[in-house]
C-alpha atoms as a PDB file:
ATOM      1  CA  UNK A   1       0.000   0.000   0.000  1.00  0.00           C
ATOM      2  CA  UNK A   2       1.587   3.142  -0.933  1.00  0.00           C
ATOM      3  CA  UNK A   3       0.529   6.704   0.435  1.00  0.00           C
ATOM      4  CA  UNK A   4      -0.253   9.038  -3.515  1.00  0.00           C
ATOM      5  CA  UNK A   5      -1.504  12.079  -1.753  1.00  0.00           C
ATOM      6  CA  UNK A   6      -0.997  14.001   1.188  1.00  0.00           C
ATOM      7  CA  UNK A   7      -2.938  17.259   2.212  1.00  0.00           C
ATOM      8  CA  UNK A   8      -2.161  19.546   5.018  1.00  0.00           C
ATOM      9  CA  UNK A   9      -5.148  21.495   6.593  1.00  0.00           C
ATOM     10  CA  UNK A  10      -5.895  23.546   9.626  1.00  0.00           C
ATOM     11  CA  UNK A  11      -4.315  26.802  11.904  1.00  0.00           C
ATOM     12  CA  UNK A  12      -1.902  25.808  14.692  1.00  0.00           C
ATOM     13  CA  UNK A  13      -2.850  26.673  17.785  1.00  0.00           C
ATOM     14  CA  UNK A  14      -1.111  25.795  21.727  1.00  0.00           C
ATOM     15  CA  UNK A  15       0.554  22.047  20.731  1.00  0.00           C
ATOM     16  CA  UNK A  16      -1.723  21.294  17.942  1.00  0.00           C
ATOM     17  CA  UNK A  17      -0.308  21.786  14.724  1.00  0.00           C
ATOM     18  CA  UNK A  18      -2.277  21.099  12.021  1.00  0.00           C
ATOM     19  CA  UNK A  19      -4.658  18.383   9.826  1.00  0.00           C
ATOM     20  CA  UNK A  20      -3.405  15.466   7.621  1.00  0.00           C
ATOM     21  CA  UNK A  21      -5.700  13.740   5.107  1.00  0.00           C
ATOM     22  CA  UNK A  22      -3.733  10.866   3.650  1.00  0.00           C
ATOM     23  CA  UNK A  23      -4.591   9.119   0.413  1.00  0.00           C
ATOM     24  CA  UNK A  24      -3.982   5.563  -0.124  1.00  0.00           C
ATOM     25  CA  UNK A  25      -2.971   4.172  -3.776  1.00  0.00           C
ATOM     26  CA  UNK A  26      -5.994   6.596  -4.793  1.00  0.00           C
ATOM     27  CA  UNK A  27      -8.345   4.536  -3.836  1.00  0.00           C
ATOM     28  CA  UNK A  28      -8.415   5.174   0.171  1.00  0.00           C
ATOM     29  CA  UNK A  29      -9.052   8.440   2.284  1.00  0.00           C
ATOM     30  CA  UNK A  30      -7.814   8.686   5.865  1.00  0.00           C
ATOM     31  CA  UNK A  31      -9.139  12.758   6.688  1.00  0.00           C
ATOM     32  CA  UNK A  32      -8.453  14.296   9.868  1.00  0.00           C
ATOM     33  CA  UNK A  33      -4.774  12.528  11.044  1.00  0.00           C
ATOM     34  CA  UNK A  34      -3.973  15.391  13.464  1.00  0.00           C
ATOM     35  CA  UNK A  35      -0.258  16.013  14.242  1.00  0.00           C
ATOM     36  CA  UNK A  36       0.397  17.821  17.757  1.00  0.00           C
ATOM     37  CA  UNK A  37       3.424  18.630  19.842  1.00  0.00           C
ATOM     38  CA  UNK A  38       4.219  16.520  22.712  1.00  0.00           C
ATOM     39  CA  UNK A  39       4.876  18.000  26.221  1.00  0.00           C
ATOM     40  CA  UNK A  40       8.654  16.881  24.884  1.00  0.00           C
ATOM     41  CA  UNK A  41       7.975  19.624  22.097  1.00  0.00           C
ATOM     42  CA  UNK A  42       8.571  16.427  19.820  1.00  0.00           C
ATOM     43  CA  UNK A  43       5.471  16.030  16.721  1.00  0.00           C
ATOM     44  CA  UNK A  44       3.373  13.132  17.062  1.00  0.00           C
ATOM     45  CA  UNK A  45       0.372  11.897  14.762  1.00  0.00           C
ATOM     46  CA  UNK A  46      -2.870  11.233  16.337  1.00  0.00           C
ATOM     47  CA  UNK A  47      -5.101   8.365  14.555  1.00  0.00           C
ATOM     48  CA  UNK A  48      -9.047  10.499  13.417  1.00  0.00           C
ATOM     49  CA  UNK A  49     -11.135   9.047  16.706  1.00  0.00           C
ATOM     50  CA  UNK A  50     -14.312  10.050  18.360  1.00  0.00           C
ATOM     51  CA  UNK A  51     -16.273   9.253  21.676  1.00  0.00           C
ATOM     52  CA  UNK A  52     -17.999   6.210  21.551  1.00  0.00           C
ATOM     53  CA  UNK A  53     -21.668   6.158  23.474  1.00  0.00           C
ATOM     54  CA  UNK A  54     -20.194   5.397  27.032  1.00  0.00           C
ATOM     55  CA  UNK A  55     -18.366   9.172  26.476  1.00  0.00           C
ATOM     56  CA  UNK A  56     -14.626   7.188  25.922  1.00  0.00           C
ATOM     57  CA  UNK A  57     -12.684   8.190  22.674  1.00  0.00           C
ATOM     58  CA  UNK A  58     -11.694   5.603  20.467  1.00  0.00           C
ATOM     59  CA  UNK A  59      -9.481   5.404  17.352  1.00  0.00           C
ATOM     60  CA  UNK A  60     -11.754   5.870  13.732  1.00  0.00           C
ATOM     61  CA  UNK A  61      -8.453   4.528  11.662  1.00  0.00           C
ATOM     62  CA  UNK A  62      -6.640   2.177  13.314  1.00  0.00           C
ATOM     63  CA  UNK A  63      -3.542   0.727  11.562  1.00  0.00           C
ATOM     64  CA  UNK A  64      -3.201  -3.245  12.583  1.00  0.00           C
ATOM     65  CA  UNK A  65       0.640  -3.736  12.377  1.00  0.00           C
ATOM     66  CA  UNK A  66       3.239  -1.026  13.735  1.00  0.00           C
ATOM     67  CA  UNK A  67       4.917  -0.890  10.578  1.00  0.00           C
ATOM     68  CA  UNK A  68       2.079   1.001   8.413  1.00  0.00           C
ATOM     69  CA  UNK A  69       1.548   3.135  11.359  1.00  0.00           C
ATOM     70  CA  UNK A  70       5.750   4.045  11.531  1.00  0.00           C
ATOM     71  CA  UNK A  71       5.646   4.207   8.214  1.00  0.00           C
ATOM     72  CA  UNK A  72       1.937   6.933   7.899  1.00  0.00           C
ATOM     73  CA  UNK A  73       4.028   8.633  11.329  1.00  0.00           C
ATOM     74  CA  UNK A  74       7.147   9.040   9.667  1.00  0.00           C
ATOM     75  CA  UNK A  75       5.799  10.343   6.566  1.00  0.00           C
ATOM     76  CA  UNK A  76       3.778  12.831   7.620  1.00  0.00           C
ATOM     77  CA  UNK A  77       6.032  14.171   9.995  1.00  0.00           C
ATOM     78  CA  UNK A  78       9.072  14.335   7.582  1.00  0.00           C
ATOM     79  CA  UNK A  79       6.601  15.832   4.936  1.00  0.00           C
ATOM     80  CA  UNK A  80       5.161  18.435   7.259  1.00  0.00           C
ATOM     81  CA  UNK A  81       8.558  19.849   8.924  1.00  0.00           C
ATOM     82  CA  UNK A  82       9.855  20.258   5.199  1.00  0.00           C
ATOM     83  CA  UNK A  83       6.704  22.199   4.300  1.00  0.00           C
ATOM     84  CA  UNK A  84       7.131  24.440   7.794  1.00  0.00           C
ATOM     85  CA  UNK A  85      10.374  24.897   6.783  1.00  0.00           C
ATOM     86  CA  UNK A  86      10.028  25.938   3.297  1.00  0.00           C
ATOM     87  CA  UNK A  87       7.128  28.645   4.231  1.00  0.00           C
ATOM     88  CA  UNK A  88       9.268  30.868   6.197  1.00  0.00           C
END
């Protein structure tokens, strides 16, 4: 499975950073990966979730092995510093 698209959406604001919709061999849409700044001021990518009926949030997208979810991490992380970067 290969990532064809990436878009980048949404103001930062405090340790969130922004919106990731990722597109999957152009066939898949993953909207709303949000990418935030950990108390270690390190990014991180948060899966799309929502609160179930018993008020608990729960993951919408939730990749089964680690190494799609290193590999959709370390995308979009390397993707969006290089695009911070680049708009200063």
């Amino acid at each position: 499975m290969k990532i064809t698209a990436m878009y980048f959406h949404g103001s930062p604001r405090g340790n969130f950073c922004g919106y990731c919709d990722v597109v999957f061999n152009r066939i898949l849409k993953i909207n709303k990966i949000r990418i935030v700044r950990n108390p270690d001021n390190k990014l991180i990518v948060c899966m799309p979730n929502r609160k179930n009926i018993t008020g608990e949030w729960e993951d919408v997208v939730h990749p089964i092995n680690s190494e799609l979810r290193n590999t959709i991490t370390e995308l979009i992380i390397e993707v969006y510093s290089w695009k911070v970067k680049t708009q200063k």
